[in-house]
N, C-alpha and C. Protein backbone atom coordinates (compact mmCIF):
# COMPACT_ATOMS: atom_id res chain seq x y z
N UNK A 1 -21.04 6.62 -23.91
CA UNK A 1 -21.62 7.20 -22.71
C UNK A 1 -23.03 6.70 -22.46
N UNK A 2 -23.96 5.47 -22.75
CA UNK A 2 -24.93 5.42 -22.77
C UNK A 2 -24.85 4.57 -22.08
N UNK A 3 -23.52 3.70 -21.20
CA UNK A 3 -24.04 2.75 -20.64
C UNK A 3 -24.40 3.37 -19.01
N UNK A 4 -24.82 4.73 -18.80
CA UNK A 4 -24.94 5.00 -17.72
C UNK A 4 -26.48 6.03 -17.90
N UNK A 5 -27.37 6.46 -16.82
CA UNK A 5 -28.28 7.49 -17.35
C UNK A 5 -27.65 8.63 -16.97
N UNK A 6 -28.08 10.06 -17.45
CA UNK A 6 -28.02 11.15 -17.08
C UNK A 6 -27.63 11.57 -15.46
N UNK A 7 -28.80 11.17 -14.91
CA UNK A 7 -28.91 11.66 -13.51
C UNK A 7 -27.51 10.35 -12.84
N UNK A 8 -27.25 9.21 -13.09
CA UNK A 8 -26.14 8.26 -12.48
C UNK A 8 -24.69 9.20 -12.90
N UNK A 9 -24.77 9.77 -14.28
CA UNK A 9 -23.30 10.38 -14.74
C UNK A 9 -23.12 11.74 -13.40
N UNK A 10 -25.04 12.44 -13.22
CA UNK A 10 -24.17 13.21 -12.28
C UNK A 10 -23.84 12.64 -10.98
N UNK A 11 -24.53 11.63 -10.94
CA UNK A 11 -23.92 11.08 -9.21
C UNK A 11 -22.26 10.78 -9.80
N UNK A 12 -22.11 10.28 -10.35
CA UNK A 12 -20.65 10.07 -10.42
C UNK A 12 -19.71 11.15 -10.35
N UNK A 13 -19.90 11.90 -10.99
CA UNK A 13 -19.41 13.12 -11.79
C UNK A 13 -19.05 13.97 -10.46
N UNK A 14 -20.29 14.74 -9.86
CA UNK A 14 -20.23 14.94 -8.53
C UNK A 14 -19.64 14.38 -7.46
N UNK A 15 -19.54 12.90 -7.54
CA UNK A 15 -18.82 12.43 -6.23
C UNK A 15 -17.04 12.86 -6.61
N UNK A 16 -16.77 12.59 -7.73
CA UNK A 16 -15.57 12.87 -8.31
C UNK A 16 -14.87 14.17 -7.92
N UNK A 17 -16.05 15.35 -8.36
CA UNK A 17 -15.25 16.75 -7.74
C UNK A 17 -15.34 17.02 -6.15
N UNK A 18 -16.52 16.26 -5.37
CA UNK A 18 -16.39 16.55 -4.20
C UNK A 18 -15.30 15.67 -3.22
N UNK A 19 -15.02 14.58 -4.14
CA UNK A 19 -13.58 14.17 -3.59
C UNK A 19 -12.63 14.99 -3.55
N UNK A 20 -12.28 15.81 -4.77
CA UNK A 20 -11.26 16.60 -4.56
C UNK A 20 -10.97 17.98 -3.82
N UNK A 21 -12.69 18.35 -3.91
CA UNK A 21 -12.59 19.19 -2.72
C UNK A 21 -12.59 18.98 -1.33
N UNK A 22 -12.62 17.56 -1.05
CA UNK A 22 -12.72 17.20 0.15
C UNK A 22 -10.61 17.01 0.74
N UNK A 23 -10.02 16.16 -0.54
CA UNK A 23 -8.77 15.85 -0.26
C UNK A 23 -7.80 17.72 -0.57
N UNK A 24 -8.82 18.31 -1.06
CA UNK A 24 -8.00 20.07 -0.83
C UNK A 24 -8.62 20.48 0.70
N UNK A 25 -9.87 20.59 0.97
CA UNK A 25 -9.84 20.86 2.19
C UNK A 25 -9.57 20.52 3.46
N UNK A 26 -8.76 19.47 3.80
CA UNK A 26 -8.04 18.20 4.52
C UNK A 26 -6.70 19.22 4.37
N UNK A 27 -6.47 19.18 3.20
CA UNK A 27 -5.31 19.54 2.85
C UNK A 27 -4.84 21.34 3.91
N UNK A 28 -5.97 22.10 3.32
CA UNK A 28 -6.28 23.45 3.88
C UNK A 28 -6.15 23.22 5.42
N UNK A 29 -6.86 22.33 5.52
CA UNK A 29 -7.17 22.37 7.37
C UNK A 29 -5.38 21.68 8.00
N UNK A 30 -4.81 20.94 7.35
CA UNK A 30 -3.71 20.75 7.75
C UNK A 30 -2.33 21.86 8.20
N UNK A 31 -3.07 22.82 7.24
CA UNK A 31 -1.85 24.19 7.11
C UNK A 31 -2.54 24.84 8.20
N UNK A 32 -3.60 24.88 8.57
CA UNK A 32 -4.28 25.99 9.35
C UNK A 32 -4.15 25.19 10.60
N UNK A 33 -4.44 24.14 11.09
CA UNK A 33 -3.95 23.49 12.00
C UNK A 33 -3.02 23.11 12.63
N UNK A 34 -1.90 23.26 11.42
CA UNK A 34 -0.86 22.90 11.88
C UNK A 34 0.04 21.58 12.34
N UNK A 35 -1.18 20.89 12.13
CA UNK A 35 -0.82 19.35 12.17
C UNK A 35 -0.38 18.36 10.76
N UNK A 36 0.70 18.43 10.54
CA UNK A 36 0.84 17.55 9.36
C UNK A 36 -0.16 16.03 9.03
N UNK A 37 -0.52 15.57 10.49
CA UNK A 37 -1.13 14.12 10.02
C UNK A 37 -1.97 14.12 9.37
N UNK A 38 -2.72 15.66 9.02
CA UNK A 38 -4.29 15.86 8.57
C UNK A 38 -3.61 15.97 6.86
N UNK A 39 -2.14 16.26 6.80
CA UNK A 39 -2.08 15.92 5.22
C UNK A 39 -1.67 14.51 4.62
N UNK A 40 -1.30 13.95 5.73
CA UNK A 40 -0.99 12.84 4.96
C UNK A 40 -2.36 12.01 4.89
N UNK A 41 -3.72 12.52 5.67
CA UNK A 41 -5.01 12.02 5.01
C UNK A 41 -5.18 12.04 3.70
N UNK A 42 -4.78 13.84 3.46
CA UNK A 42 -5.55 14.21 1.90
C UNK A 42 -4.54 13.30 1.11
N UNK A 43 -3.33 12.99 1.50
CA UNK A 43 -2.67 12.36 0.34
C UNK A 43 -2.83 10.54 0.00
N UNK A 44 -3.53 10.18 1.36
CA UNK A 44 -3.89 8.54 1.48
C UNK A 44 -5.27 8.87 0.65
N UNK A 45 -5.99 10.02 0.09
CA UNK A 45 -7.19 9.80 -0.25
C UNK A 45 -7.62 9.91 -1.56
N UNK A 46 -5.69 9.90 -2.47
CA UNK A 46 -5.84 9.92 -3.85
C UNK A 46 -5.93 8.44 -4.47
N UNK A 47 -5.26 7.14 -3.92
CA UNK A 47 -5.75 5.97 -4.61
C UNK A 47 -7.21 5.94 -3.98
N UNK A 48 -8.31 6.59 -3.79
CA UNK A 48 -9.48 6.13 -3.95
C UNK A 48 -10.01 7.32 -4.93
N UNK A 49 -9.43 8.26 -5.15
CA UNK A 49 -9.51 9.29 -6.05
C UNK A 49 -9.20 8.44 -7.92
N UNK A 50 -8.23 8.33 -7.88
CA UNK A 50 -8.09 7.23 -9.27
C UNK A 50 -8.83 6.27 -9.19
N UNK A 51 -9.55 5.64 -7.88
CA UNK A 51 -10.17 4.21 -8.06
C UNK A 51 -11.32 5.08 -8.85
N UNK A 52 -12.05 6.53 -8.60
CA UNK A 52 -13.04 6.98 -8.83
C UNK A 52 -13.12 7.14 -10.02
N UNK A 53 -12.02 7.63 -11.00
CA UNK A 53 -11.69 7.98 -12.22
C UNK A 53 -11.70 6.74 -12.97
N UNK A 54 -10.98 5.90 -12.33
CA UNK A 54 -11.17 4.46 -13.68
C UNK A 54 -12.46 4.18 -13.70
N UNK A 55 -13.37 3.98 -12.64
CA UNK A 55 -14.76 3.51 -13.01
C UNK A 55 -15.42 4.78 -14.20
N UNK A 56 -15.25 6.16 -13.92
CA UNK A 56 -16.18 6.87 -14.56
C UNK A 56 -15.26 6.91 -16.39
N UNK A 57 -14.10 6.88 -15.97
CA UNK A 57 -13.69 6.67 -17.43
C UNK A 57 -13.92 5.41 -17.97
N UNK A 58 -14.21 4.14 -17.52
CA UNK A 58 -14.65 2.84 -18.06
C UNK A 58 -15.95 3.36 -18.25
N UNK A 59 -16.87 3.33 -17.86
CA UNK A 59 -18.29 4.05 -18.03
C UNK A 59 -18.11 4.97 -19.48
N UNK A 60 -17.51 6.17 -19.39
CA UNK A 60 -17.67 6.98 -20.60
C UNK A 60 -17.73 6.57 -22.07
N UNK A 61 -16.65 5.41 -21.55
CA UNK A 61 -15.96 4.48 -23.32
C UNK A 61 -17.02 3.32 -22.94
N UNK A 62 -17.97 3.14 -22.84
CA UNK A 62 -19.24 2.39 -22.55
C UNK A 62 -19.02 0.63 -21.95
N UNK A 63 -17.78 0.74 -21.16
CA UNK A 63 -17.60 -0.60 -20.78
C UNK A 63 -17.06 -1.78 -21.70
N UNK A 64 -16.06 -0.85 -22.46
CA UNK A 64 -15.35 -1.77 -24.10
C UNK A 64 -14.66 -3.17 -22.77
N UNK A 65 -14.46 -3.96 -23.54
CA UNK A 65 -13.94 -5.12 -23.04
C UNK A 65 -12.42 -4.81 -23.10
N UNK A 66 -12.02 -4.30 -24.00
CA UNK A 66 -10.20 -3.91 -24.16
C UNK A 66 -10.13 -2.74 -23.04
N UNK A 67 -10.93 -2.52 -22.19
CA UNK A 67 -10.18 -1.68 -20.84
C UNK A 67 -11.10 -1.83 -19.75
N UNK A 68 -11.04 -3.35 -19.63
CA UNK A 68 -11.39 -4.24 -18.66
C UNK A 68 -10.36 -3.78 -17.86
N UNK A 69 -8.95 -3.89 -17.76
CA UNK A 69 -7.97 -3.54 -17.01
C UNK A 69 -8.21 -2.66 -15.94
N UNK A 70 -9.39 -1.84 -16.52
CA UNK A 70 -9.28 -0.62 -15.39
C UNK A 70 -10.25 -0.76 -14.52
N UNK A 71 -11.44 -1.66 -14.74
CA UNK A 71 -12.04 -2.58 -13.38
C UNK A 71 -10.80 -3.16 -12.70
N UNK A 72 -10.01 -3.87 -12.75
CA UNK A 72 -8.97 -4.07 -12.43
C UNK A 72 -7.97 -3.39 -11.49
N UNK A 73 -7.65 -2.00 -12.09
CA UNK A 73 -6.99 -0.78 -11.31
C UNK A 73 -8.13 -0.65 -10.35
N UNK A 74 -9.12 0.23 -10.71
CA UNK A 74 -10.20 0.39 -9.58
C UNK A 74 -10.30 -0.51 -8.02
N UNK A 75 -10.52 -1.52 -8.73
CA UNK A 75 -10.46 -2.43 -7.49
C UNK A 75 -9.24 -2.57 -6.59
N UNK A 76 -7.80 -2.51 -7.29
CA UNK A 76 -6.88 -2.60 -6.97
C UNK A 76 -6.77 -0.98 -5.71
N UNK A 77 -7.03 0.17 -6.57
CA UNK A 77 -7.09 1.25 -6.48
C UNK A 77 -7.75 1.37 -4.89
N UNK A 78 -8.95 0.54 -4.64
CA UNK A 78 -10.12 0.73 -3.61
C UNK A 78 -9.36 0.27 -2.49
N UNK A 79 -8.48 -0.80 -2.67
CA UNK A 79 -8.20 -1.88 -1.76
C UNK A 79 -6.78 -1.00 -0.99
N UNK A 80 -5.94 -0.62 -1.98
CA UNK A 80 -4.92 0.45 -0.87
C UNK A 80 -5.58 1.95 -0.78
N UNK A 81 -6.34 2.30 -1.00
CA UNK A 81 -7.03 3.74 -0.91
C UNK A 81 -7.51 3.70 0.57
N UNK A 82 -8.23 2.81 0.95
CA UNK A 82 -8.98 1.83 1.74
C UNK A 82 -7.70 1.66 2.94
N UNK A 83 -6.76 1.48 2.48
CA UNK A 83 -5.32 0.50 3.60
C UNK A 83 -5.10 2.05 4.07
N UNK A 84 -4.82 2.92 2.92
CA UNK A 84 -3.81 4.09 3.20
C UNK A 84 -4.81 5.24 4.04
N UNK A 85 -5.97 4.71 3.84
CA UNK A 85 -7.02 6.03 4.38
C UNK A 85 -6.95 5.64 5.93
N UNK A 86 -7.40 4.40 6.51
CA UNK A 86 -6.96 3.32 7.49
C UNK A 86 -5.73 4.04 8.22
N UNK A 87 -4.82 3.90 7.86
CA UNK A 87 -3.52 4.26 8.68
C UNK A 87 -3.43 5.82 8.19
N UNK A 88 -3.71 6.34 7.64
CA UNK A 88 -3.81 8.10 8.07
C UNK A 88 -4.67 8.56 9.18
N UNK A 89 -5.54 7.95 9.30
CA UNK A 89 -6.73 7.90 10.48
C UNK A 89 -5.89 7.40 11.57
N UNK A 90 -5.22 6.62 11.83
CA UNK A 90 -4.78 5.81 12.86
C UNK A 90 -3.84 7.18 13.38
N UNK A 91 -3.24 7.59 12.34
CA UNK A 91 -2.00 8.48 12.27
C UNK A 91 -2.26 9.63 13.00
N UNK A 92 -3.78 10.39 12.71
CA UNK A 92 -4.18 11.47 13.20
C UNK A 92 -4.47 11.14 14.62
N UNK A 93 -4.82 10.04 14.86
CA UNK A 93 -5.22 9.06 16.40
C UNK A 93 -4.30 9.61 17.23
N UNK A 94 -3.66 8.84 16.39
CA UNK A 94 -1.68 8.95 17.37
C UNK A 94 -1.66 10.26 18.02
N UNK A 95 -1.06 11.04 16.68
CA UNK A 95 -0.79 12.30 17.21
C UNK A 95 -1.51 13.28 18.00
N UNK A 96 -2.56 12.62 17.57
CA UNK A 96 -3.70 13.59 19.06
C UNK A 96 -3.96 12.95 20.22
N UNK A 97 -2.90 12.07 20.11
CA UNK A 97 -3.14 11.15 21.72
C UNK A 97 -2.10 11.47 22.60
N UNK A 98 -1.12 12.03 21.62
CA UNK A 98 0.88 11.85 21.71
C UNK A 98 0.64 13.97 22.17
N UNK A 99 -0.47 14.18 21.52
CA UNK A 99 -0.39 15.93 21.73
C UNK A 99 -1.09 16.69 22.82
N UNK A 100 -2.56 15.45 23.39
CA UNK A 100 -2.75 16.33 24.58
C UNK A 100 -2.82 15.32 25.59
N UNK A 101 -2.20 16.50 26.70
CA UNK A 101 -2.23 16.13 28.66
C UNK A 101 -3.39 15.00 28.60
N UNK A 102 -2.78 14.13 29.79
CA UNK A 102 -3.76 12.97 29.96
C UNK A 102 -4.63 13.64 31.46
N UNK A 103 -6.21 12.95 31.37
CA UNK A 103 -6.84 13.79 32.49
C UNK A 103 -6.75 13.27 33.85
N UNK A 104 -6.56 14.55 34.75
CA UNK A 104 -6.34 13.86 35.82
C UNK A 104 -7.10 13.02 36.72
């Protein structure tokens, strides 16, 4: 754990849980809304959720070279997190284009 300081573990640490409260409250607002597209956000917003986890778990084990791999995932992780967040957005577009009256 030393290859990071204190105050960087909590930026990490923190961004980590406020992801998940962000992909639960997406989630919340989908049921209360009533619009399914707002869940298939929270669910496009878990490969950037694991991209988040491999970096802070590579970090913890101090950047060993035998789980290089998971720079690897991460990146991999960023790049469809990134695609899938993209077309959930597009998705919510849609359906709020497809749901209200056009003006006269």
């Amino acid at each position: 754990m030393h290859a990071l300081s204190i105050p960087t573990w909590i930026i990490h640490v923190s961004s980590v849980i406020e992801w998940i409260v962000a992909i639960w409250l997406i989630w919340v607002y989908s049921g209360i809304s009533q619009n399914p597209a707002w869940r298939y956000l929270a669910i496009a917003m878990l490969p950037l959720l694991v991209s988040a986890m491999c970096a802070c778990t590579w970090h913890f084990f101090d950047n060993p070279l035998n789980l290089e791999w998971l720079v690897t995932l991460q990146a991999a992780m960023t790049v469809v997190g990134n695609s899938t967040v993209c077309a959930a957005a597009w998705w919510i577009w849609r359906s709020a284009k497809l749901t209200t009256p056009p003006n006269p």
